[in-house]
N, C-alpha and C. Protein backbone atom coordinates (compact mmCIF):
# COMPACT_ATOMS: atom_id res chain seq x y z
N UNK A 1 84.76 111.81 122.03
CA UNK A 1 85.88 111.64 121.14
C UNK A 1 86.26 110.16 121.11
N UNK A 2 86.10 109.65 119.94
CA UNK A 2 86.84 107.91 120.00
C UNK A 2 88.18 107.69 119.60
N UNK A 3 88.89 106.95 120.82
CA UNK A 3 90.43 106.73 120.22
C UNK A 3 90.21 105.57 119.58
N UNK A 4 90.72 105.75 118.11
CA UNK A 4 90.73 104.50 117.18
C UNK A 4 91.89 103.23 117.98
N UNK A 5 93.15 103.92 118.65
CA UNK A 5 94.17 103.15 119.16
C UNK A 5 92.97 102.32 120.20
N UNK A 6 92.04 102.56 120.86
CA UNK A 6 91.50 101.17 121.89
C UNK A 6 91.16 100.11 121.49
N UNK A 7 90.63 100.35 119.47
CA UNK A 7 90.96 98.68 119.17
C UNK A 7 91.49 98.13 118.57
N UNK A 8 92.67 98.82 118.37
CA UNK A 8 93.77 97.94 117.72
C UNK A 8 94.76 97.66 118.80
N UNK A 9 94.09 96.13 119.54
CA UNK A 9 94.83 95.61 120.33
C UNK A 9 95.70 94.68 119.64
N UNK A 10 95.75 94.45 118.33
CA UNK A 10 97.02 93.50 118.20
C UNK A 10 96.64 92.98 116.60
N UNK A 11 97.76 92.63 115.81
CA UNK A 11 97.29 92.22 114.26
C UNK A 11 96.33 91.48 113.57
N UNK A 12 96.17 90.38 114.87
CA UNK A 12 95.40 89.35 114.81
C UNK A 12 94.19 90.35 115.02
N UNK A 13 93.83 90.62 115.61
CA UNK A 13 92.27 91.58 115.82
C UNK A 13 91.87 92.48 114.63
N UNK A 14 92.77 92.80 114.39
CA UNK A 14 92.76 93.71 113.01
C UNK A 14 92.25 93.02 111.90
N UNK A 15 93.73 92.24 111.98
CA UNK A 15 93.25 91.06 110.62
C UNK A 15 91.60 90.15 110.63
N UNK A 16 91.28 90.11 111.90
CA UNK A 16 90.01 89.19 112.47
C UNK A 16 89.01 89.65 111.84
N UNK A 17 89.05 91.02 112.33
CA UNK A 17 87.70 92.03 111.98
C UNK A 17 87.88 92.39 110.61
N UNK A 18 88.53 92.64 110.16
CA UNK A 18 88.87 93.22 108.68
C UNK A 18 88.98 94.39 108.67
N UNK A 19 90.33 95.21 109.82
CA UNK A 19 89.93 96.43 109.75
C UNK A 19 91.47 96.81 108.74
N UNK A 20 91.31 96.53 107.32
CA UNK A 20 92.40 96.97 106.35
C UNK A 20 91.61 96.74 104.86
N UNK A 21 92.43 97.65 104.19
CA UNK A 21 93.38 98.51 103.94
C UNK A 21 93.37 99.65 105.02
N UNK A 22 94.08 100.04 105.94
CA UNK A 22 94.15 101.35 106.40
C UNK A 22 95.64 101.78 106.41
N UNK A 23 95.62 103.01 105.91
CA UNK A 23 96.90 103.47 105.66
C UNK A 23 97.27 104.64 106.49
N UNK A 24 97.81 104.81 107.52
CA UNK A 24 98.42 105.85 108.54
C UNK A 24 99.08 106.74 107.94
N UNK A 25 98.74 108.29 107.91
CA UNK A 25 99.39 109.24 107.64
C UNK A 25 99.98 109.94 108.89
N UNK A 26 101.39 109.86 109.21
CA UNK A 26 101.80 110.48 110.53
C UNK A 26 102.32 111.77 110.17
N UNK A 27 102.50 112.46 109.37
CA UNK A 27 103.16 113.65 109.19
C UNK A 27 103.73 114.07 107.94
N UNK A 28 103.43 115.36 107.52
CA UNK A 28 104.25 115.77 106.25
C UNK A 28 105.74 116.08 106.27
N UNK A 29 106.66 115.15 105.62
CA UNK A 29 107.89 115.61 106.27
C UNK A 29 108.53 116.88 105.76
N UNK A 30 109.50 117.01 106.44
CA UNK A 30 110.33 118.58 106.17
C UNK A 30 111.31 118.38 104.58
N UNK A 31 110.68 119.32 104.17
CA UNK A 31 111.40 118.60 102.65
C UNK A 31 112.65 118.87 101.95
N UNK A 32 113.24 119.93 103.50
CA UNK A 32 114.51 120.03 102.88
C UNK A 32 115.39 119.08 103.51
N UNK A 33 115.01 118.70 104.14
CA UNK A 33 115.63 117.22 105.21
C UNK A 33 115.53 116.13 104.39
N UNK A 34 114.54 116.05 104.02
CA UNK A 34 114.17 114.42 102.65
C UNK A 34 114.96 115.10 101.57
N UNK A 35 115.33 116.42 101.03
CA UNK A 35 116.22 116.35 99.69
C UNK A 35 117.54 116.15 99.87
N UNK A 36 117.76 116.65 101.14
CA UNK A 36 119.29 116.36 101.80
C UNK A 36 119.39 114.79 101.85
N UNK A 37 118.72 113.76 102.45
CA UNK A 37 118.69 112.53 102.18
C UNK A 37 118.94 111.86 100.82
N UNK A 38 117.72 112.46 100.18
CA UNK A 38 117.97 111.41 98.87
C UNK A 38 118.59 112.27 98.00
N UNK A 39 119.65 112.88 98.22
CA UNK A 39 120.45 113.68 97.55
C UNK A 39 121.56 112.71 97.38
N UNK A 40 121.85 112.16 98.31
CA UNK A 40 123.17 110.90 98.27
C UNK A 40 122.56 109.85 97.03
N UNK A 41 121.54 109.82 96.80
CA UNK A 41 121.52 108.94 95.14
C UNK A 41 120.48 109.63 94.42
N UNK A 42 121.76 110.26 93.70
CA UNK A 42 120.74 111.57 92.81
C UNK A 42 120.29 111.05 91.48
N UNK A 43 119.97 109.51 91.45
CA UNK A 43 119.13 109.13 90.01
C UNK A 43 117.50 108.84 90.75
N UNK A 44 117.72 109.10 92.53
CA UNK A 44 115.98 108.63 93.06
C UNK A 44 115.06 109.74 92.45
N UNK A 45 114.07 109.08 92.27
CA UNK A 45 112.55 109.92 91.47
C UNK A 45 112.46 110.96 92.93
N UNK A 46 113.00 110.74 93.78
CA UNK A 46 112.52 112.18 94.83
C UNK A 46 112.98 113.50 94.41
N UNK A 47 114.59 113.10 93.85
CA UNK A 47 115.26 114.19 93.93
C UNK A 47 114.53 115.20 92.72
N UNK A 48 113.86 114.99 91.94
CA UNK A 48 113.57 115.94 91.08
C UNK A 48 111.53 115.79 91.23
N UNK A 49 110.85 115.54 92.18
CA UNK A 49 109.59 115.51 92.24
C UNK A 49 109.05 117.04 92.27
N UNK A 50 108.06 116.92 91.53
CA UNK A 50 107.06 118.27 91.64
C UNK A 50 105.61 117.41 92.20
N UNK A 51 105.26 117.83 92.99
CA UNK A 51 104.24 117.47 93.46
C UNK A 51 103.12 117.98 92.29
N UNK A 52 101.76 117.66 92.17
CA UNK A 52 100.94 118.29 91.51
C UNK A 52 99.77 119.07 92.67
N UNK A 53 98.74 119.59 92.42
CA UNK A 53 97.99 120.09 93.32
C UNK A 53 97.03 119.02 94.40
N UNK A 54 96.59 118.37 93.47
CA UNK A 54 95.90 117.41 94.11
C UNK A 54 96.42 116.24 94.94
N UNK A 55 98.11 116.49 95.07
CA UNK A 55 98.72 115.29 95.45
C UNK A 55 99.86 115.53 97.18
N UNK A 56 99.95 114.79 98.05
CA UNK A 56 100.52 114.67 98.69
C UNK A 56 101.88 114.01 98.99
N UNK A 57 102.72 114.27 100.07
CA UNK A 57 103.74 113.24 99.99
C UNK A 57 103.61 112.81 101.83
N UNK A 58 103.64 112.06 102.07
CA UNK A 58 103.84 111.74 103.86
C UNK A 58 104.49 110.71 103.90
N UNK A 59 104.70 110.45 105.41
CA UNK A 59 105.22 109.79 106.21
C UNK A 59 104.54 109.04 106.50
N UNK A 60 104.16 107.78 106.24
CA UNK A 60 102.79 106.41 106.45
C UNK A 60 103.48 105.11 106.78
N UNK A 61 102.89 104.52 107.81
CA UNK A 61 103.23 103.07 108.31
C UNK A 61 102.12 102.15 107.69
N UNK A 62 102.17 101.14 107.82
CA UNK A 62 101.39 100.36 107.53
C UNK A 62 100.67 99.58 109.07
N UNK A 63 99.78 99.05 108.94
CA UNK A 63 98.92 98.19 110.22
C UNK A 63 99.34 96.69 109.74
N UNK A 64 100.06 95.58 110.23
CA UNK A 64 99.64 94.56 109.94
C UNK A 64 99.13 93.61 108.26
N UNK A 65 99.84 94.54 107.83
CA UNK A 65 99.69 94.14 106.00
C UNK A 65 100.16 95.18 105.17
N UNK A 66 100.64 94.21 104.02
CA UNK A 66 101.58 95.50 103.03
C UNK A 66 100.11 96.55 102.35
N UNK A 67 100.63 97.11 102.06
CA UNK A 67 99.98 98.13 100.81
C UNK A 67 100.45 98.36 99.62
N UNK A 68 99.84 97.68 98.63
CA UNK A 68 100.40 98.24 97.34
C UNK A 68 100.22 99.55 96.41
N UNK A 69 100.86 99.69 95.72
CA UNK A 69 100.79 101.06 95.29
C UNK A 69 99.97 100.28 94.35
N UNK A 70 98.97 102.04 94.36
CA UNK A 70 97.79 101.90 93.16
C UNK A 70 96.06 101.25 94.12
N UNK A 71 96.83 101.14 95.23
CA UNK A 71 95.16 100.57 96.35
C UNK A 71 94.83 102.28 96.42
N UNK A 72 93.06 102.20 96.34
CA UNK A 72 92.62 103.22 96.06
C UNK A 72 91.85 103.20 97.81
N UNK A 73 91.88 104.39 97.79
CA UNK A 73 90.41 104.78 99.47
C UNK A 73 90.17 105.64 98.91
N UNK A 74 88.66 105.41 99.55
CA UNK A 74 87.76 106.38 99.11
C UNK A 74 87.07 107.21 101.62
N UNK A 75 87.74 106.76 101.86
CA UNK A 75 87.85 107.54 103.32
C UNK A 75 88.48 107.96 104.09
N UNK A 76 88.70 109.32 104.41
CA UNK A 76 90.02 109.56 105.64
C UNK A 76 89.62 110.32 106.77
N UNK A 77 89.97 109.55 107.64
CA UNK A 77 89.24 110.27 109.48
C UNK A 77 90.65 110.54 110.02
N UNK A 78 90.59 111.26 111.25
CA UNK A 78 91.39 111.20 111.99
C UNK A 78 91.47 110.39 113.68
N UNK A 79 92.36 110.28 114.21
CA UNK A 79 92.88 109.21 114.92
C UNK A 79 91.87 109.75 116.53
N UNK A 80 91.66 110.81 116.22
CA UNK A 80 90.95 111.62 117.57
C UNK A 80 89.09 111.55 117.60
N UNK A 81 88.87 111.70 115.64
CA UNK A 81 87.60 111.73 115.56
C UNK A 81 87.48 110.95 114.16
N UNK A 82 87.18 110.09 114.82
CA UNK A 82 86.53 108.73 113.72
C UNK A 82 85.57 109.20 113.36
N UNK A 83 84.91 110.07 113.83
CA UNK A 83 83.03 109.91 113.32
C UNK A 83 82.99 110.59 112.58
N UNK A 84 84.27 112.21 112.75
CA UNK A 84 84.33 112.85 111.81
C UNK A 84 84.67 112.80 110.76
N UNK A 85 84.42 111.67 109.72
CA UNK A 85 85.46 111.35 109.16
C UNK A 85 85.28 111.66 107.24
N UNK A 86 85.96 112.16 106.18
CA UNK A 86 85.78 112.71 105.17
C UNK A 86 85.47 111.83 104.13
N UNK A 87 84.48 111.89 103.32
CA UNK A 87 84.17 110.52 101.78
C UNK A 87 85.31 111.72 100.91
N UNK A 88 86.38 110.89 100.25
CA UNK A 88 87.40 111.46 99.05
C UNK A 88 87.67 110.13 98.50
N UNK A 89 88.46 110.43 97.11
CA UNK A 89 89.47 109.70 96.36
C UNK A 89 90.25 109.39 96.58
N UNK A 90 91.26 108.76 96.73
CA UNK A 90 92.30 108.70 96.80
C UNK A 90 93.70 107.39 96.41
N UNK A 91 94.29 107.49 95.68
CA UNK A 91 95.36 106.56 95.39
C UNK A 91 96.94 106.96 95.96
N UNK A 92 97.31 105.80 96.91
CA UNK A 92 98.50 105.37 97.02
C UNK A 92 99.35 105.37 95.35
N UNK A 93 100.05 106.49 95.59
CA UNK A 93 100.96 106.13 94.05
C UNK A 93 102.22 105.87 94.13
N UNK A 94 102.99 105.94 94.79
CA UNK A 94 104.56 105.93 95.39
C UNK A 94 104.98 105.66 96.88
N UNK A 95 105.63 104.49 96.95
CA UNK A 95 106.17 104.56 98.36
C UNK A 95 107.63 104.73 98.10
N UNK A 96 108.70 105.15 98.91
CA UNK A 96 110.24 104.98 98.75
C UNK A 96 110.41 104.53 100.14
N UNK A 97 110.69 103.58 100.91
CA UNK A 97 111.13 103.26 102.13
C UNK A 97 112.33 103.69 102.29
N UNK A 98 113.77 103.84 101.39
CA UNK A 98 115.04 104.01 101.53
C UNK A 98 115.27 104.73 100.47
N UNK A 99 116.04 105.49 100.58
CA UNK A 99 116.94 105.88 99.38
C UNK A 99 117.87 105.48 98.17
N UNK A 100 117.93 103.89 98.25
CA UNK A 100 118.94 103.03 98.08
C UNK A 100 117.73 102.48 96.87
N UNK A 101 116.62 101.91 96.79
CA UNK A 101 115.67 101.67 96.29
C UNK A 101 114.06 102.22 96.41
N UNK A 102 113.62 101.82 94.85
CA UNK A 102 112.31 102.26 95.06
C UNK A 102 110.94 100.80 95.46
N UNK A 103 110.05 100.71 96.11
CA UNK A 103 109.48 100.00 96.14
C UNK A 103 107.87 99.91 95.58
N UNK A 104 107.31 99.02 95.25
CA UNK A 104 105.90 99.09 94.50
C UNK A 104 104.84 98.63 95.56
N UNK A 105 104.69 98.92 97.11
CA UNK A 105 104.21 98.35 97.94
C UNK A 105 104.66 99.32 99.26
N UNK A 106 104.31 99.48 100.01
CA UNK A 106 104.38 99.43 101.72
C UNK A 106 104.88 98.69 103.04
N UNK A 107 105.59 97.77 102.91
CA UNK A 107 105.58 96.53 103.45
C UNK A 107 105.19 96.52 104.78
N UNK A 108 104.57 95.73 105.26
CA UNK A 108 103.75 95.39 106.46
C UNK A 108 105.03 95.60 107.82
N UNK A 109 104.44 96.77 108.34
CA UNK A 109 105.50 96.89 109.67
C UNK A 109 106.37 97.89 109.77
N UNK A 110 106.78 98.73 108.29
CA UNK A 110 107.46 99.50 107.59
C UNK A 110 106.86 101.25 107.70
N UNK A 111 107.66 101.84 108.06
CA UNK A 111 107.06 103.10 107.32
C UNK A 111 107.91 103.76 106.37
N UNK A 112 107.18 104.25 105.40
CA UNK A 112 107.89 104.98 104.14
C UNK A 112 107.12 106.73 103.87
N UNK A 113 107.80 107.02 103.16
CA UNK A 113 107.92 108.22 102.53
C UNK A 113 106.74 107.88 101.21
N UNK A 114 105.75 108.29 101.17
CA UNK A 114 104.82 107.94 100.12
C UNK A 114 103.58 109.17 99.48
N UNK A 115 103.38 108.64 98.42
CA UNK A 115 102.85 110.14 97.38
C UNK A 115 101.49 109.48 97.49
N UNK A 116 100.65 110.51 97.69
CA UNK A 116 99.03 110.24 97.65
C UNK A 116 98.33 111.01 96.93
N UNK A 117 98.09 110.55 96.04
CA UNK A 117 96.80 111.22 94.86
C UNK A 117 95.32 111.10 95.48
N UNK A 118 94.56 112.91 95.31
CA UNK A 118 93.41 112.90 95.71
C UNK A 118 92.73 113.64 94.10
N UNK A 119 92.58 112.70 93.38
CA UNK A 119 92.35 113.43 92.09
C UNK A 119 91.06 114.23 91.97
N UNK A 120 90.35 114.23 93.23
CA UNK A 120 88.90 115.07 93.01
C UNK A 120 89.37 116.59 93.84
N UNK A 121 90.45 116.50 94.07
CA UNK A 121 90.76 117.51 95.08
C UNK A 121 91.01 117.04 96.73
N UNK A 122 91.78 117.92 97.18
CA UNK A 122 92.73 117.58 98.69
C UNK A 122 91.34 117.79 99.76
N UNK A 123 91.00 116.74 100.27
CA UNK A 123 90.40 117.19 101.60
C UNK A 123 90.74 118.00 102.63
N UNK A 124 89.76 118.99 103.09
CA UNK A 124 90.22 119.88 104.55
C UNK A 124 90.69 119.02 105.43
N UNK A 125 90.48 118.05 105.87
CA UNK A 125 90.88 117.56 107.07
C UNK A 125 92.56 116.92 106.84
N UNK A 126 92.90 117.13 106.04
CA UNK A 126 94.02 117.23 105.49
C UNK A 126 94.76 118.05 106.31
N UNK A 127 94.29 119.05 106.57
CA UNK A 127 94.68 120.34 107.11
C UNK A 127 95.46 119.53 108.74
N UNK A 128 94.45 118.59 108.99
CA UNK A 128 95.05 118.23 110.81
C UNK A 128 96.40 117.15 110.40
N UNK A 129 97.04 116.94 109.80
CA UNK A 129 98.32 116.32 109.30
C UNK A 129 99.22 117.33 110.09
N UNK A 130 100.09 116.97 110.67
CA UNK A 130 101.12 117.44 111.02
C UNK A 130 102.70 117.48 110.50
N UNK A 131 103.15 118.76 110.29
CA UNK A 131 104.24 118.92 109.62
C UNK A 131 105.30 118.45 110.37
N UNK A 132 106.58 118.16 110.14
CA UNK A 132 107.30 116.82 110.76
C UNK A 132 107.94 118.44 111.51
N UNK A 133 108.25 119.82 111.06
CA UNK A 133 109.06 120.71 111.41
C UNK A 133 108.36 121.47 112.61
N UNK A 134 106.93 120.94 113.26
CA UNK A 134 106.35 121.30 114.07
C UNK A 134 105.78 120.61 115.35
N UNK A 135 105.84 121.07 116.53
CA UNK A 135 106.14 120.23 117.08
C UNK A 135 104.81 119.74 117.70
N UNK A 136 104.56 118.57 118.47
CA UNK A 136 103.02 118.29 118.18
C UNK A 136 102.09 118.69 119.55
N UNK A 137 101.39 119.50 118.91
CA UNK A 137 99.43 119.93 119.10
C UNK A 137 98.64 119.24 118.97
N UNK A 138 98.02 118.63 120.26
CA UNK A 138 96.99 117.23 119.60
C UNK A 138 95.69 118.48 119.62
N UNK A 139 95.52 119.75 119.77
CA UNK A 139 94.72 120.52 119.92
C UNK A 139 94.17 120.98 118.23
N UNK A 140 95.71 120.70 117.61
CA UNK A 140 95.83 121.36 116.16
C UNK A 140 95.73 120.47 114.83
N UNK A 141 96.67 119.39 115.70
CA UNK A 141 97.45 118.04 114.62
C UNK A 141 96.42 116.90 114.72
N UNK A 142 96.71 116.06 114.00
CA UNK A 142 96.46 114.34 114.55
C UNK A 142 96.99 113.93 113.48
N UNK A 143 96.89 112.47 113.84
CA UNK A 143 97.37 111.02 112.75
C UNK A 143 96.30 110.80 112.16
N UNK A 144 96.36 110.93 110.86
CA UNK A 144 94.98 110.61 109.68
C UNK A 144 95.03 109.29 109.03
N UNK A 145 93.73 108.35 109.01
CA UNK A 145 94.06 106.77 108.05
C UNK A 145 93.23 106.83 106.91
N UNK A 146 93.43 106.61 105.73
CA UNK A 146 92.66 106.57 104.78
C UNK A 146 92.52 104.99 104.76
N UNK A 147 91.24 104.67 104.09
CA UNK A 147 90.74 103.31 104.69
C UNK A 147 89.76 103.28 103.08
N UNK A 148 89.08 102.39 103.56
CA UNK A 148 87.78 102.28 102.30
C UNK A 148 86.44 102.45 103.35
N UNK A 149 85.22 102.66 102.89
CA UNK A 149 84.11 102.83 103.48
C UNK A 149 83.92 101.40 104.58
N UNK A 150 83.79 100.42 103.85
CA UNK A 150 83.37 99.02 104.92
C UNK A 150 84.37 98.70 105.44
N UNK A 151 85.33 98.94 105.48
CA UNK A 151 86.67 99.14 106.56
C UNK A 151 86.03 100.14 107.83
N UNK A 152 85.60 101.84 107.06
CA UNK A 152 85.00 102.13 108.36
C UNK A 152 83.67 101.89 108.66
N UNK A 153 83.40 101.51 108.19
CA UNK A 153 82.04 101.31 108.81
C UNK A 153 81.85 99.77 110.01
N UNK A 154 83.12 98.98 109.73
CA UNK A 154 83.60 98.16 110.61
C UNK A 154 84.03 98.49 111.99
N UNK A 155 84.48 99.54 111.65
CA UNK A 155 85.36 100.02 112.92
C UNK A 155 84.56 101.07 113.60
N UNK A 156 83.38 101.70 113.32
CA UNK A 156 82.17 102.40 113.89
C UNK A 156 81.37 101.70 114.38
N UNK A 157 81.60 100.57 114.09
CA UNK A 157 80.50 99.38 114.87
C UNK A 157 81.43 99.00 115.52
N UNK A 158 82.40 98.40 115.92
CA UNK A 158 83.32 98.28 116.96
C UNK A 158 83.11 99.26 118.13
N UNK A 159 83.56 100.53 117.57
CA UNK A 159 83.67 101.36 118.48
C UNK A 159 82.11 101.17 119.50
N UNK A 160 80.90 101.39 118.37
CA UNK A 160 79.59 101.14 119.02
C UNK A 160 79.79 100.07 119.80
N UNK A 161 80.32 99.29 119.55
CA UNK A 161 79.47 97.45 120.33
C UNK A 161 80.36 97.65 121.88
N UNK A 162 81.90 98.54 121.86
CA UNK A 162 82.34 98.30 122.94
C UNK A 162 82.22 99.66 123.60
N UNK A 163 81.19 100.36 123.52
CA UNK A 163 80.76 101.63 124.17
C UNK A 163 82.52 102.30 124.04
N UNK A 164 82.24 102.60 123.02
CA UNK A 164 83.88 102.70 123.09
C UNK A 164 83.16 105.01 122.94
N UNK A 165 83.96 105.91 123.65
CA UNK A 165 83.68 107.25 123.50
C UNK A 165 83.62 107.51 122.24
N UNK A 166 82.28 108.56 121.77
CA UNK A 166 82.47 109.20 120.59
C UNK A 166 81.77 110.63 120.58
């Protein structure tokens, strides 16, 4: 099993190697908790969202650099099994960091509330996302990054060069 956390020792390493765009999915949040939130400014695009089928909403930090909305990945692994990791579509379409405003980006350091389009259809491994109303199973759950291919394929040679477990 490879923990992706053994090489992200620090921004500079990240930034060094080129291991970005990667976008951290930590959890689907509880959505009657987020309508109760952005209920206090009832002109935010949350309060009336319909999700579509192919689309997500999570809880995502950023690594060491913003993300703009509209950056596309085409890869998403999880934080336990890199190797396992899924070829999909996917576009960043919405972040909201606050309720107060909407933003066109991620900002580096930040985590937000953000909508993810998989327009070819939702990957299974989707499935190991953890719901914010449950409490955590690393048996069941994990933290998922959608990335681009030579992003991972960077970080599979990492893992290789420092005998890192897989």
């Amino acid at each position: 099993m490879a923990i992706f956390s053994k090489i992200q020792l620090d921004c500079e390493e990240i930034i060094s190697k080129s291991f970005f765009p990667i976008l951290p999915l930590i959890q689907i949040p509880d959505w009657e908790q987020t309508k109760k939130y952005y209920s206090l400014n009832p002109q935010h695009k949350l309060n009336s969202l319909v999700l579509s089928d192919n689309q997500i909403i999570s809880d995502c930090r950023t690594l060491c650099t913003d993300i703009l909305c509209n950056t596309k990945f085409d890869v998403l692994f999880s934080h336990h099994e890199v190797e396992n990791y899924a070829n999909t579509d996917a576009v960043l379409e919405y972040v909201s960091v606050n309720r107060s405003y909407e933003v066109e980006l991620l900002p580096k350091g930040y985590s937000g509330l953000c909508i993810i389009n998989f327009p070819n259809g939702k990957p299974e491994l989707l499935k190991k996302l953890r719901p914010e109303n449950e409490h955590t199973d690393l048996t069941k759950y994990d933290k998922l990054y959608l990335t681009q291919s030579a992003v991972l394929e960077r970080i599979l040679n990492e893992i290789k060069n420092h005998d890192l477990e897989i």
